[in-house]
Protein backbone atom coordinates (compact mmCIF):
# COMPACT_ATOMS: atom_id res chain seq x y z
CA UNK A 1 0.00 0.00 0.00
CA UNK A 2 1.32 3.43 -0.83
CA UNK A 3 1.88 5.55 2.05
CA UNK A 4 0.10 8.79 1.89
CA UNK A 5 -0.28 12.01 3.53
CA UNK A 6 -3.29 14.83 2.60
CA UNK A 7 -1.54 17.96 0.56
CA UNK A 8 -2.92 20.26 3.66
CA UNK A 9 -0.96 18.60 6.26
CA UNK A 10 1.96 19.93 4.63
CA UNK A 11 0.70 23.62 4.73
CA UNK A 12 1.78 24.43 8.17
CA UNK A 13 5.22 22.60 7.91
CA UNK A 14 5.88 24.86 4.88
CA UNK A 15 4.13 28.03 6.56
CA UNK A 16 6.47 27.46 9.28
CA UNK A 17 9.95 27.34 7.25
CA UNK A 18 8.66 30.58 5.60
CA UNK A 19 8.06 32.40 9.25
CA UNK A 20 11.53 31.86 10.53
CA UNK A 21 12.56 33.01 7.44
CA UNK A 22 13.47 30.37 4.14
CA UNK A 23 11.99 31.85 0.97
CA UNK A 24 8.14 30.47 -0.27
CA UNK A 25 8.92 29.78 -4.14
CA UNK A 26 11.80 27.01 -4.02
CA UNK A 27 9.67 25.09 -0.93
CA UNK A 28 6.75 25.18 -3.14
CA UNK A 29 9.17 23.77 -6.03
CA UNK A 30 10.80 21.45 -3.62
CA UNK A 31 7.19 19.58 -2.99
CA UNK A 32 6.36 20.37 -6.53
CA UNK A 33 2.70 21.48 -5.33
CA UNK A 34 1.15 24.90 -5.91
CA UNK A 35 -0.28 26.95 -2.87
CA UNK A 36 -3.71 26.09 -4.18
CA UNK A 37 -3.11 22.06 -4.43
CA UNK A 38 -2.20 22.69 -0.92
CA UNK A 39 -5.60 23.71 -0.18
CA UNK A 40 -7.41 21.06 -2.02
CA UNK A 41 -8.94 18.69 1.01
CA UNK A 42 -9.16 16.01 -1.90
CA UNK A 43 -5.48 15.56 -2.77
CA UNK A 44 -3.08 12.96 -1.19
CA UNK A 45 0.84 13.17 -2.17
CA UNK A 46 3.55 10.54 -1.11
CA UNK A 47 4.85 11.03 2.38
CA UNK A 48 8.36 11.12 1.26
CA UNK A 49 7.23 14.55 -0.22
CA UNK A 50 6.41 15.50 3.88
CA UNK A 51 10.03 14.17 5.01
CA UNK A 52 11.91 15.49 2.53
CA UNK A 53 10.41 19.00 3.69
CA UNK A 54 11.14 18.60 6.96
CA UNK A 55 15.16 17.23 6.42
CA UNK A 56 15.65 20.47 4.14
CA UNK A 57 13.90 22.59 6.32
CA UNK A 58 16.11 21.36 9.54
CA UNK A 59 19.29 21.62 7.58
CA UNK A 60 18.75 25.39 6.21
CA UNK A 61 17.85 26.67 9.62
CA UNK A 62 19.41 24.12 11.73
CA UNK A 63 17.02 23.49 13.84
CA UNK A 64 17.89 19.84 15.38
CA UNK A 65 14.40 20.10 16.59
CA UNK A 66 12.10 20.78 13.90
CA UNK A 67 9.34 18.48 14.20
CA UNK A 68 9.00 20.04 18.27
CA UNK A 69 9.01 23.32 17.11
CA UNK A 70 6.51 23.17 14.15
CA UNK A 71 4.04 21.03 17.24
CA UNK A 72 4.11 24.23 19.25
CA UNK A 73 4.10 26.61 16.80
CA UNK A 74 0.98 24.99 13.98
CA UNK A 75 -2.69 24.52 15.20
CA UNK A 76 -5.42 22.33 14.58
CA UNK A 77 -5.76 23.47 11.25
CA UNK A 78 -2.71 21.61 10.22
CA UNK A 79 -5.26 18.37 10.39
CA UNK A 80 -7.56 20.16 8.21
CA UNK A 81 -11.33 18.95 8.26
CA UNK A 82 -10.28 16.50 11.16
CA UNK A 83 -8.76 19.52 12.85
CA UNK A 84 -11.80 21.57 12.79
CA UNK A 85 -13.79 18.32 14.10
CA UNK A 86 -12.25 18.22 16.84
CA UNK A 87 -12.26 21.06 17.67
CA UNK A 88 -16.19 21.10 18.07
CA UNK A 89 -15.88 17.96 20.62
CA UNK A 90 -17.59 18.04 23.72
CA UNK A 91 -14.41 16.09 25.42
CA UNK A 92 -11.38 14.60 24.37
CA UNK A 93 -12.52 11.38 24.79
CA UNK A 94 -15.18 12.31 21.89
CA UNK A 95 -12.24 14.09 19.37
CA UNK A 96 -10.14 10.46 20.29
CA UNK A 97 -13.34 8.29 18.60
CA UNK A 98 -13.81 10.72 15.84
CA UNK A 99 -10.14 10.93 15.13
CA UNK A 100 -10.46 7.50 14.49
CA UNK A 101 -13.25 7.24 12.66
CA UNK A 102 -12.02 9.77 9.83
CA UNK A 103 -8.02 9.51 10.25
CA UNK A 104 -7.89 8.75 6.75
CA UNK A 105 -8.96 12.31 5.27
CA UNK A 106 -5.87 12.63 6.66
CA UNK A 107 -3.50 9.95 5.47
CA UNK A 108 -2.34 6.48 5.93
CA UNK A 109 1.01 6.61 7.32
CA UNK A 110 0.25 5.40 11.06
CA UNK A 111 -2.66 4.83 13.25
CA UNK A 112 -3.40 5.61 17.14
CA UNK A 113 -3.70 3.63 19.62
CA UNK A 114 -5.39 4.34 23.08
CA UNK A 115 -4.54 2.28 26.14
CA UNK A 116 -6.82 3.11 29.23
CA UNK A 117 -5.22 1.91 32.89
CA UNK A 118 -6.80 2.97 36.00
CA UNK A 119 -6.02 6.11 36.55
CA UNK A 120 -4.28 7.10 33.70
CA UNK A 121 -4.17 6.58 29.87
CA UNK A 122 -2.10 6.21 26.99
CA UNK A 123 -2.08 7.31 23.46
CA UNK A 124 0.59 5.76 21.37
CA UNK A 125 1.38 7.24 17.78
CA UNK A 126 2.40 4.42 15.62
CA UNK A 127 4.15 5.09 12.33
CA UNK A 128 3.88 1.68 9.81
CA UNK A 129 7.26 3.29 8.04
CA UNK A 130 10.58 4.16 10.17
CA UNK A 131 9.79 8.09 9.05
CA UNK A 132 11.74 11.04 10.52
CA UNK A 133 12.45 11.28 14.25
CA UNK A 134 11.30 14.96 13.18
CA UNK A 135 7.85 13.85 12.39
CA UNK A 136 7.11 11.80 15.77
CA UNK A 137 7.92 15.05 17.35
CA UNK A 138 5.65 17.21 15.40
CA UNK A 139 3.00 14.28 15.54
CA UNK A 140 3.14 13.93 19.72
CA UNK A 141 3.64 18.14 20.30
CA UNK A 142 0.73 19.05 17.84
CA UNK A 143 -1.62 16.64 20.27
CA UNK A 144 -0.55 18.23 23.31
CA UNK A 145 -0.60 21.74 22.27
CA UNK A 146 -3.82 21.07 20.84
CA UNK A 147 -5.09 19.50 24.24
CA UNK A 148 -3.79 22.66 26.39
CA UNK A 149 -5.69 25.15 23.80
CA UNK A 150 -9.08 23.22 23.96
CA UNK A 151 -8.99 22.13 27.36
CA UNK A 152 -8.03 25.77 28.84
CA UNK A 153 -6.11 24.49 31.88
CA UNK A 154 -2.46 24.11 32.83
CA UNK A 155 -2.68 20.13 32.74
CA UNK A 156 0.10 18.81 31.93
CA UNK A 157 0.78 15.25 30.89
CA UNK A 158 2.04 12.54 33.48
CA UNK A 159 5.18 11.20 30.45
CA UNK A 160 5.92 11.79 27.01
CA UNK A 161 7.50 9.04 25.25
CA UNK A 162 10.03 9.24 21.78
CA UNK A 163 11.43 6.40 20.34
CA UNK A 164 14.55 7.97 18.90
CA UNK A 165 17.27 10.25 20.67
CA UNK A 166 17.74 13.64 21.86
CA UNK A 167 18.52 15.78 19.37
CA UNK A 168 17.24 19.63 21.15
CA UNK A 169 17.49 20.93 24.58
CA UNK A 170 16.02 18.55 27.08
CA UNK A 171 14.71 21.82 29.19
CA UNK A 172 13.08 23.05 26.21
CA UNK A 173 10.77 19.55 25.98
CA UNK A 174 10.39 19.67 29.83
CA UNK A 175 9.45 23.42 29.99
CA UNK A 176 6.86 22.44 27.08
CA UNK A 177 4.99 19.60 28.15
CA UNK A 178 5.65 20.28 31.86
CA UNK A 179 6.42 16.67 32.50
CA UNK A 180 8.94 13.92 32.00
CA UNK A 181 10.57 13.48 28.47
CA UNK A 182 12.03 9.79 27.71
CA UNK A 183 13.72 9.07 24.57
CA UNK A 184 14.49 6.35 23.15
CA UNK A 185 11.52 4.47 24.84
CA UNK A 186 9.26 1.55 23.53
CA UNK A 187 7.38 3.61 21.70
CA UNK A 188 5.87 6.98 20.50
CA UNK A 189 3.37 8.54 22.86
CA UNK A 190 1.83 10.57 25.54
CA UNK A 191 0.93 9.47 29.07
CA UNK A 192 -1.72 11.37 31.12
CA UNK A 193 -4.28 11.30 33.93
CA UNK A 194 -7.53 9.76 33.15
CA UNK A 195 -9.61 12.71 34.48
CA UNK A 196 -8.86 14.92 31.39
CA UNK A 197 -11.21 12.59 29.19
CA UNK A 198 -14.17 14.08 30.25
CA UNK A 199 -13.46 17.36 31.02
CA UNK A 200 -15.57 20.30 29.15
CA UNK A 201 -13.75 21.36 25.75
CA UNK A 202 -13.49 25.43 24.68
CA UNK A 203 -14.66 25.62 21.72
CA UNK A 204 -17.61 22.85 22.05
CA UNK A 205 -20.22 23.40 18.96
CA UNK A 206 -23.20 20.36 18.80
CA UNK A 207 -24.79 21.96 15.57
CA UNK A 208 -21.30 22.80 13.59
CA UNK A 209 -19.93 19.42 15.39
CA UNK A 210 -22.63 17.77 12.94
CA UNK A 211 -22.54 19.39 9.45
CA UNK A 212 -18.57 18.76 9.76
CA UNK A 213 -18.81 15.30 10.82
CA UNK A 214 -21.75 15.11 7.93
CA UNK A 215 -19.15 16.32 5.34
CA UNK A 216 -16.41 13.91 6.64
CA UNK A 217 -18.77 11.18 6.03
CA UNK A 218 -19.11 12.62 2.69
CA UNK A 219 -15.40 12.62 1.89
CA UNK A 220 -14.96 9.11 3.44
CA UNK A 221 -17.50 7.40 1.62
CA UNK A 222 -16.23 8.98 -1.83
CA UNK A 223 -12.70 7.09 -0.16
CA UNK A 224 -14.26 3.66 0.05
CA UNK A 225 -15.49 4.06 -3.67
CA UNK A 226 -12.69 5.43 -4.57
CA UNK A 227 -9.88 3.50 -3.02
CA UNK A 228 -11.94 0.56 -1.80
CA UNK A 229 -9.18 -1.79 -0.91
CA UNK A 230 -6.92 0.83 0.27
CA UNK A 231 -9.46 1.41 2.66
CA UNK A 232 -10.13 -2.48 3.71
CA UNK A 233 -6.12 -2.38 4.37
CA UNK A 234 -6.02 0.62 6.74
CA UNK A 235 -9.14 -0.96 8.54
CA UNK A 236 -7.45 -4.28 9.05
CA UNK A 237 -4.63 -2.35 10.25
CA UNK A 238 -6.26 -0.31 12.73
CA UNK A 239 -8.20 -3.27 14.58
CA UNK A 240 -5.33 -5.69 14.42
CA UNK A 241 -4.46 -4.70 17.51
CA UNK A 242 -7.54 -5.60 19.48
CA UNK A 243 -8.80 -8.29 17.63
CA UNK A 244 -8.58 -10.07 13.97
CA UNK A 245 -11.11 -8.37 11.72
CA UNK A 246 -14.08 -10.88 10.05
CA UNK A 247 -15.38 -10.89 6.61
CA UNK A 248 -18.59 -9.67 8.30
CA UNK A 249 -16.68 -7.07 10.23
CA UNK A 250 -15.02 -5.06 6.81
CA UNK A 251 -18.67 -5.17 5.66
CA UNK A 252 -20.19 -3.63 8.06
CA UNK A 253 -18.03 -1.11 8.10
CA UNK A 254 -18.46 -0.50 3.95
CA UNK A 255 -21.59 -0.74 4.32
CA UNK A 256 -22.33 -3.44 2.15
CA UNK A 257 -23.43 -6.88 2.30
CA UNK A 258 -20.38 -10.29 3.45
CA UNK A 259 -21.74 -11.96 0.09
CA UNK A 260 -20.78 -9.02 -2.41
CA UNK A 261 -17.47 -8.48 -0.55
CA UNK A 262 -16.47 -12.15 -0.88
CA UNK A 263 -17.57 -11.60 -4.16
CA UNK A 264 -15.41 -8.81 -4.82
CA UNK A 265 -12.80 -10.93 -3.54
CA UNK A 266 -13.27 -13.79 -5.82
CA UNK A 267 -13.31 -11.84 -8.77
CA UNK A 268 -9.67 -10.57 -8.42
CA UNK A 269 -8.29 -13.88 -7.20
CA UNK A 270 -8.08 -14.00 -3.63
CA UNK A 271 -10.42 -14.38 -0.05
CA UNK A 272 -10.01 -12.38 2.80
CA UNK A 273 -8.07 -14.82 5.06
CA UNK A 274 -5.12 -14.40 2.12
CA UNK A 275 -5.59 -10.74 2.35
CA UNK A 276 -5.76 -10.23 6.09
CA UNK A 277 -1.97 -12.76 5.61
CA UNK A 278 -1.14 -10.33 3.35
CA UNK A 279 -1.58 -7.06 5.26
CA UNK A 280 0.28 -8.58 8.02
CA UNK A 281 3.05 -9.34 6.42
CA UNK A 282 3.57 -6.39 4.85
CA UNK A 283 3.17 -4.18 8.09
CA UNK A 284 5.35 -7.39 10.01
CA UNK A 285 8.63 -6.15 7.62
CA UNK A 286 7.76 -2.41 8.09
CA UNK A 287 7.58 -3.14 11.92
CA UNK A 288 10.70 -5.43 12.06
CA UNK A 289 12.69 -2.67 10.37
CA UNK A 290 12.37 0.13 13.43
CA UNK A 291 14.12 -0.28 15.84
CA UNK A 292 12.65 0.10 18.89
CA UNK A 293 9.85 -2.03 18.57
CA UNK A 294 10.28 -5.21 20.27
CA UNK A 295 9.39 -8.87 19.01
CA UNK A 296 6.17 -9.23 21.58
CA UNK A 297 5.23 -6.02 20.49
CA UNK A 298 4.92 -6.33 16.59
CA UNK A 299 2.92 -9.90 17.63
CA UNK A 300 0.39 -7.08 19.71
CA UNK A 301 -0.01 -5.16 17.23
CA UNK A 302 -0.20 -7.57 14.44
CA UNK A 303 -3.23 -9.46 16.34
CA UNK A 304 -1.12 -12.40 17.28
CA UNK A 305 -1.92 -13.97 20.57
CA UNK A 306 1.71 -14.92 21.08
CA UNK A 307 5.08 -13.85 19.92
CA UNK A 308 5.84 -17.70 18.89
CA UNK A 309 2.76 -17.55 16.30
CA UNK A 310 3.82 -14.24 14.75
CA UNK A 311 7.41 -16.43 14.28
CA UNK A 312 5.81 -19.11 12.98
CA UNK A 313 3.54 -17.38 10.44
CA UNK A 314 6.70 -14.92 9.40
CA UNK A 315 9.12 -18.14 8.90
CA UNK A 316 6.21 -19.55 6.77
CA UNK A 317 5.77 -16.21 4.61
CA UNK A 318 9.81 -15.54 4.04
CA UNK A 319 11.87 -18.66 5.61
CA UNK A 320 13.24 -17.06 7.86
CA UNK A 321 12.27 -16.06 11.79
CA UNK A 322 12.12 -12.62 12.54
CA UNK A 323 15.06 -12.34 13.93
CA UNK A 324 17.16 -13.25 10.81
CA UNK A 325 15.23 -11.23 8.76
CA UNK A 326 16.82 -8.23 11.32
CA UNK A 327 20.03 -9.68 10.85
CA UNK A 328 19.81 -9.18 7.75
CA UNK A 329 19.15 -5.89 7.61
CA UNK A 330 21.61 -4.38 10.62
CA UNK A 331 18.45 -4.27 13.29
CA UNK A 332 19.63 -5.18 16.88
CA UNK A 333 18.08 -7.84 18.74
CA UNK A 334 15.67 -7.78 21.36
CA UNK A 335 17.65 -7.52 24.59
């Protein structure tokens, strides 16, 4: 599946390198997109035309810390439709179900997940490519400055997790998010307390809350027509991780009936067992390739209920085990 991103999202990363002073025309030539096509809500480029921004844009100003600054500076807007969404919320626990009901007007590149504990939570930012340490930044600092804008008190999150090193000023990421900052953790991600869920949002709107959502549903069904197997993929994705989507479940959620699906299926050679195989083992070698994510945890994710099934099935798909298939590429082994 082609990694995408929407043309918007690139708007404030480019809006950004223009404010602290690069010049507009050779950015616009460098993504090769007008300002207008970076407008159009409709248009998805390759993410490599995102990264490659952000690597010219840290070298010309030399900002180590990019992706952090562009979080703090952009605002929801950045996320375009889905930014003004949820924006409207009533909570955050309402912007965290419609985030993930219309993350794909936004792109394909990764997918949330959202771990409640007791008495606190965790949302986990998962990137299915190993993109730019610059872009987990911006990803996690965007959701936290968006959090302290809506939710109009000086919360502060409980941890903040990176995968990759320091490359800024550790007081600048503590001053920030006003808690701990651990790099080169397990993953991607922002800890905090459980009470902020329900807690009354600013800028709360019922009646413009619906005609947006109304219009996402709009743009997402013209994406199932459109791109209708794209679309099974990033669903299989996203539930992999709680449990192994059914035939019946992908239908449901197209709207249409098990029977015309498995038809569908038929008629270009394969059933959806092969292409739930399929997805996994293309997101298993994307996985295995980053570093930080540990054996057990690519099973997780991958919807296998044990790390010695995910071997077993990725031996059977390549001949190898996981673990020579990162030895083959330079990836250290679990410890």
């Amino acid at each position: 599946m082609q990694l995408q991103v929407a043309a918007f999202s690139i708007r404030t990363n480019l809006a950004f390198l223009v404010h602290e002073g690069l010049p507009a025309q050779p950015l616009y030539q460098l993504v090769g997109l007008t300002r207008e096509e970076l407008d159009d809500a409709d248009r998805m480029v390759d993410v490599s035309i995102s990264e490659s921004l952000l690597a010219h844009g840290a070298q010309q100003l030399n900002y180590p810390d990019l992706g952090f600054r562009i979080g703090k500076w952009g605002d929801s807007g950045r996320w375009g439709l889905l930014g003004h969404i949820v924006d409207c919320c009533h909570s955050i626990t309402q912007a965290l179900e419609l985030q993930k009901k219309y993350q794909s007007l936004v792109g394909n590149v990764s997918r949330p997940e959202f771990l409640m504990g007791e008495n606190s939570c965790t949302l986990k930012w998962i990137p299915h490519y190993q993109c730019s340490y610059h872009l987990n930044e911006e990803v996690v600092t965007s959701w936290v400055a968006f959090a302290k804008k809506v939710i109009g008190l000086k919360l502060a999150p409980i941890e903040i997790h990176f995968t990759h090193d320091l490359h800024g000023n550790m007081e600048d990421y503590e001053a920030f998010f006003g808690c701990p900052v651990k790099f080169n953790s397990q993953y991607t991600g922002i800890v905090f307390d459980r009470s902020i869920l329900e807690l009354p949002l600013l800028g709360y709107s019922p009646d413009l809350l619906k005609v947006l959502t109304s219009y996402a549903d709009l743009l997402v069904g013209k994406k199932h027509k459109s791109a209708a197997n794209e679309v099974i993929t990033q669903y299989i994705v996203e539930s992999l991780a709680t449990k192994v989507p059914s035939l019946e479940d992908v239908a449901a959620f197209l709207g249409v009936s098990s029977r015309s699906l498995q038809r569908k299926f038929k008629q270009q050679g394969t059933n959806f067992k092969a292409i739930v195989d399929d997805v996994r083992k293309e997101y298993a070698f994307s996985y295995l390739l980053q570093t930080n994510y540990k054996m057990s945890y690519i099973a997780q994710v991958l919807g296998f209920s044990e790390q010695s099934v995910f071997q077993r099935a990725f031996k059977r798909w390549t001949g190898m085990t996981p673990g020579e298939y990162r030895d083959r590429h330079g990836i250290p082994q679990d410890d």
